[in-house]
C-alpha atoms as a PDB file:
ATOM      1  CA  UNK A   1       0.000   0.000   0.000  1.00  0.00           C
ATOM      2  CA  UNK A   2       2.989   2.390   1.084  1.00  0.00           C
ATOM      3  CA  UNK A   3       3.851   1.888  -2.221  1.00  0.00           C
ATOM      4  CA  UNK A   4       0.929   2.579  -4.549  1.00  0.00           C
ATOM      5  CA  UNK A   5       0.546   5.968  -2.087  1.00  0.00           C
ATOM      6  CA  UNK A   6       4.221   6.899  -3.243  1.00  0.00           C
ATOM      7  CA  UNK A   7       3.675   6.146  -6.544  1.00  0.00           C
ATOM      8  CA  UNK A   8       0.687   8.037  -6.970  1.00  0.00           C
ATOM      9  CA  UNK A   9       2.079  10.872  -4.486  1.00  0.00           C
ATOM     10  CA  UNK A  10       4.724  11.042  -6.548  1.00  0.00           C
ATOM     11  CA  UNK A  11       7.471  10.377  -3.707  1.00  0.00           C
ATOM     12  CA  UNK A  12       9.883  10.913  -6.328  1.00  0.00           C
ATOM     13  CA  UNK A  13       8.948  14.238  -7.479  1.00  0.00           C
ATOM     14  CA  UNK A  14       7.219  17.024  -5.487  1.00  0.00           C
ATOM     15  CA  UNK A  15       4.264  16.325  -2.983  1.00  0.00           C
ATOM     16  CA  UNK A  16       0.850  16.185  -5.572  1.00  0.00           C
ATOM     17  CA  UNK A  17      -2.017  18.064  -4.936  1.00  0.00           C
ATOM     18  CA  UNK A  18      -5.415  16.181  -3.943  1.00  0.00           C
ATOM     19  CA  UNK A  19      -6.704  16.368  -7.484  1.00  0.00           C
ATOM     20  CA  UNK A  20      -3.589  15.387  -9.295  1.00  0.00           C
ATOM     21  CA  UNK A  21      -3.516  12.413  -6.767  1.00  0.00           C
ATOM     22  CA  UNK A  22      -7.105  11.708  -7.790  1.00  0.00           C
ATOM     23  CA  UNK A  23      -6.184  11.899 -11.804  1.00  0.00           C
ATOM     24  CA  UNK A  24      -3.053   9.675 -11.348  1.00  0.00           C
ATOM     25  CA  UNK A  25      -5.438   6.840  -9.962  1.00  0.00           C
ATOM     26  CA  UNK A  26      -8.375   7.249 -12.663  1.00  0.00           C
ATOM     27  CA  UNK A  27      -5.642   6.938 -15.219  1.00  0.00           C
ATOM     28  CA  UNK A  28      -4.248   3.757 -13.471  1.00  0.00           C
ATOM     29  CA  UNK A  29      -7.933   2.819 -13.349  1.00  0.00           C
ATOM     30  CA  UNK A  30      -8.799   3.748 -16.744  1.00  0.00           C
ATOM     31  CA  UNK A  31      -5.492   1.607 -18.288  1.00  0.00           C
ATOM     32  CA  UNK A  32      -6.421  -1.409 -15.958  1.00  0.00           C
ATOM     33  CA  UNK A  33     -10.091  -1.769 -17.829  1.00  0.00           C
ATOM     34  CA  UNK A  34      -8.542  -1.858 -20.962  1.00  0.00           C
ATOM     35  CA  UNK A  35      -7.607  -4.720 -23.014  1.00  0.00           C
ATOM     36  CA  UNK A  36      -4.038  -5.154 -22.879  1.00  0.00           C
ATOM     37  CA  UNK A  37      -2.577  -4.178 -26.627  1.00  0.00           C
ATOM     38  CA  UNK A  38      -4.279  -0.567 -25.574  1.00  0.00           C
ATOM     39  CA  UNK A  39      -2.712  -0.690 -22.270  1.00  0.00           C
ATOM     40  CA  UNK A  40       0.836  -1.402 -23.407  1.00  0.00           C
ATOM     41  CA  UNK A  41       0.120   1.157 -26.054  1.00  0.00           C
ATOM     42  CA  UNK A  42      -0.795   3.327 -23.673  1.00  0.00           C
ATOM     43  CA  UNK A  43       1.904   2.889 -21.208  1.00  0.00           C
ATOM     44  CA  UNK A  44       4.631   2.972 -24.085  1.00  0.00           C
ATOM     45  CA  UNK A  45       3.405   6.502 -24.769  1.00  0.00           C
ATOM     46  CA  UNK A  46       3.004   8.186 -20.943  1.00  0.00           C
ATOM     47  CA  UNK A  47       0.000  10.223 -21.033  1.00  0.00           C
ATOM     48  CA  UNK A  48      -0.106  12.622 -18.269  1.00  0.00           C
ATOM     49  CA  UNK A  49      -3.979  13.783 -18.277  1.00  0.00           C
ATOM     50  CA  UNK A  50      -7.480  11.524 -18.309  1.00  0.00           C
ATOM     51  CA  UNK A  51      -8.009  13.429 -21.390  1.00  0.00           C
ATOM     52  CA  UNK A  52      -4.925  12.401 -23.460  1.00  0.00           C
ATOM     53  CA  UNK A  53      -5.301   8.733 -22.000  1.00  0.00           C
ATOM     54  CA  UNK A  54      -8.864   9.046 -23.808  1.00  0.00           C
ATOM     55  CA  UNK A  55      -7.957  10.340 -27.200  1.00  0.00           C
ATOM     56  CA  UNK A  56      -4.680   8.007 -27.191  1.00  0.00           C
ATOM     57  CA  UNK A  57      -7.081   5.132 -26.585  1.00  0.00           C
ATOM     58  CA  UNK A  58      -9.691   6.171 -29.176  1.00  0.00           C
ATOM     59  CA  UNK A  59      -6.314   6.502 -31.395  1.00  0.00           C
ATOM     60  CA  UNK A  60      -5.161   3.186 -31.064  1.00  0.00           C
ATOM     61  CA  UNK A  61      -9.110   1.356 -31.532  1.00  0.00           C
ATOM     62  CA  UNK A  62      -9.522   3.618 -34.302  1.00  0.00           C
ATOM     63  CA  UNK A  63      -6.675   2.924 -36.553  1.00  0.00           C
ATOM     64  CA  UNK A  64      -6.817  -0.747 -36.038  1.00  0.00           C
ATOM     65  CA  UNK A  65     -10.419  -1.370 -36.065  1.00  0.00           C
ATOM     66  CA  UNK A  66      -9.939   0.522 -40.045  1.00  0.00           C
ATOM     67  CA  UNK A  67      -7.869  -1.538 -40.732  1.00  0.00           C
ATOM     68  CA  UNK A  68      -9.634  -5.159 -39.725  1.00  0.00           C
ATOM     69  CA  UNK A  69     -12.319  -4.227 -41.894  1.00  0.00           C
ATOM     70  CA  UNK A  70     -12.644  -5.990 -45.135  1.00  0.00           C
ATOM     71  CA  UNK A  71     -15.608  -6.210 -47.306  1.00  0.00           C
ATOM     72  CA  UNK A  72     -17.200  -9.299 -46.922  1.00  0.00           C
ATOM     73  CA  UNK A  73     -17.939 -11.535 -50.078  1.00  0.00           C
ATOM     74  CA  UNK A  74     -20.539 -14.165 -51.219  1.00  0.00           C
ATOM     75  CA  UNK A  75     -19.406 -17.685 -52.567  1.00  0.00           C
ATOM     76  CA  UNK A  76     -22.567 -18.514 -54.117  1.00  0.00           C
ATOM     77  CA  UNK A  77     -22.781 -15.232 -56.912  1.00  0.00           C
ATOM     78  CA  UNK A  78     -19.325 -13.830 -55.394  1.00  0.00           C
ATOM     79  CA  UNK A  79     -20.800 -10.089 -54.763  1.00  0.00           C
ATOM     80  CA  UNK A  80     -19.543  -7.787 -52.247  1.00  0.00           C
ATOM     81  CA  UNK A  81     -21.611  -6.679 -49.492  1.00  0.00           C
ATOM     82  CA  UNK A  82     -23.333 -10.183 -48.162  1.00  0.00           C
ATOM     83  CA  UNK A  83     -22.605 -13.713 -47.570  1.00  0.00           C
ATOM     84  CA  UNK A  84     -23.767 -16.591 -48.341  1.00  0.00           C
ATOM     85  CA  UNK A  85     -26.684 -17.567 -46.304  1.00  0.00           C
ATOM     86  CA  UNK A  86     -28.072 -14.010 -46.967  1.00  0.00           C
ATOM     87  CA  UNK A  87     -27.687 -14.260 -50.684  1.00  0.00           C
ATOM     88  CA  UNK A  88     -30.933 -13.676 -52.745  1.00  0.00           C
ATOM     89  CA  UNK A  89     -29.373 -14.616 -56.417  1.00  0.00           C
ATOM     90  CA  UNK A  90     -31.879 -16.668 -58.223  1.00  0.00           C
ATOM     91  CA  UNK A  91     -29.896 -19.411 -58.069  1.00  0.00           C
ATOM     92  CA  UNK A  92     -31.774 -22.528 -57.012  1.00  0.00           C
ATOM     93  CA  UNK A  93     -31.003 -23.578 -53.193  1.00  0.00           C
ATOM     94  CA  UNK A  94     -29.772 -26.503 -54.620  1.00  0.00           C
ATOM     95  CA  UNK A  95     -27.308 -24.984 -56.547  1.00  0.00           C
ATOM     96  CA  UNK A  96     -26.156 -22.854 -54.117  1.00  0.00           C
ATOM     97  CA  UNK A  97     -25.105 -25.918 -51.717  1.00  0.00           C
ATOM     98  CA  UNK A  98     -23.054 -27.366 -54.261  1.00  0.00           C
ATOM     99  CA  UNK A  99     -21.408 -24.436 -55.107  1.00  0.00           C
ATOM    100  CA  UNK A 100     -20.972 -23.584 -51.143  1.00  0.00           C
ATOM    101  CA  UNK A 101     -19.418 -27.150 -51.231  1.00  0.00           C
ATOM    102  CA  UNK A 102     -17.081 -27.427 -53.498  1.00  0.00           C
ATOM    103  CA  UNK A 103     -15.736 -23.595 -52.520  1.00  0.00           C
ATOM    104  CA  UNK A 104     -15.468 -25.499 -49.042  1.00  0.00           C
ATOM    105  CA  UNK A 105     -13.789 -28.449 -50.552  1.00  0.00           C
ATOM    106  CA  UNK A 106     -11.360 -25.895 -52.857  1.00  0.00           C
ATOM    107  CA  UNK A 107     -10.175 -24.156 -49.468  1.00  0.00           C
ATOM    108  CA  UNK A 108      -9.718 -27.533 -47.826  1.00  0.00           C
ATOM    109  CA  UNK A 109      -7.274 -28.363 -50.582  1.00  0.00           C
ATOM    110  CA  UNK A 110      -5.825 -24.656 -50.501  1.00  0.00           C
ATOM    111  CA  UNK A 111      -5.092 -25.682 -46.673  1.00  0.00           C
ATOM    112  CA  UNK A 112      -3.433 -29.217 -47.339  1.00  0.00           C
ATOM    113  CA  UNK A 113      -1.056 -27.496 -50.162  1.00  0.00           C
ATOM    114  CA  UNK A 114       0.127 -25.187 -47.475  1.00  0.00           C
ATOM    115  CA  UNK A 115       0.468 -27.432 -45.132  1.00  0.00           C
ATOM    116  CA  UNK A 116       3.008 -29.866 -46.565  1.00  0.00           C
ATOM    117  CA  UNK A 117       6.788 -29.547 -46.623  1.00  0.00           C
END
């Protein structure tokens, strides 16, 4: 406990105020909550207010949540925009199973090549 109070006293510095004690321990609280690529993100890049911790975090989700998203694509009439179990081509159920298949059975093989030395 002695420890966390110097820590967020900043024993090493000057004696903090009241309210810069408080912010020191919402940050710690705030970085605890997060998941831990922010955290280390976070920590790499020492923000000093709640504010900065915020806009750092939104940074980081931001620029990698851009970046995870691809368009999605359907195997049965291989448009952008749905998959497909939502597809409404005229295609005849039927035909859309065997087609579903054999893209199933292509990326199985795909797989296998990959996998051997």
């Amino acid at each position: 406990m002695t420890d966390m109070f110097n820590k967020w006293n900043g024993a090493d510095k000057e004696t903090r105020t009241k309210k810069e004690i408080c912010e020191v321990i919402i940050i710690e609280q705030l970085k605890e909550c997060m998941p831990t690529g922010v955290r280390i993100w976070l920590k790499e890049r020492k923000p000093k207010t709640i504010e900065q911790v915020g806009d750092l975090a939104d940074n980081y989700i931001s620029a990698r949540k851009s970046a995870k998203e691809v368009p999605r694509r359907c195997h049965c009439c291989n448009k952008i925009g749905h998959i497909a179990a939502e597809c409404g081509s005229t295609i005849p159920a039927e035909q859309k199973q065997m087609k579903l298949a054999s893209r199933q059975t292509m990326a199985g093989n795909q797989e296998r090549v990959h996998l051997q030395p």
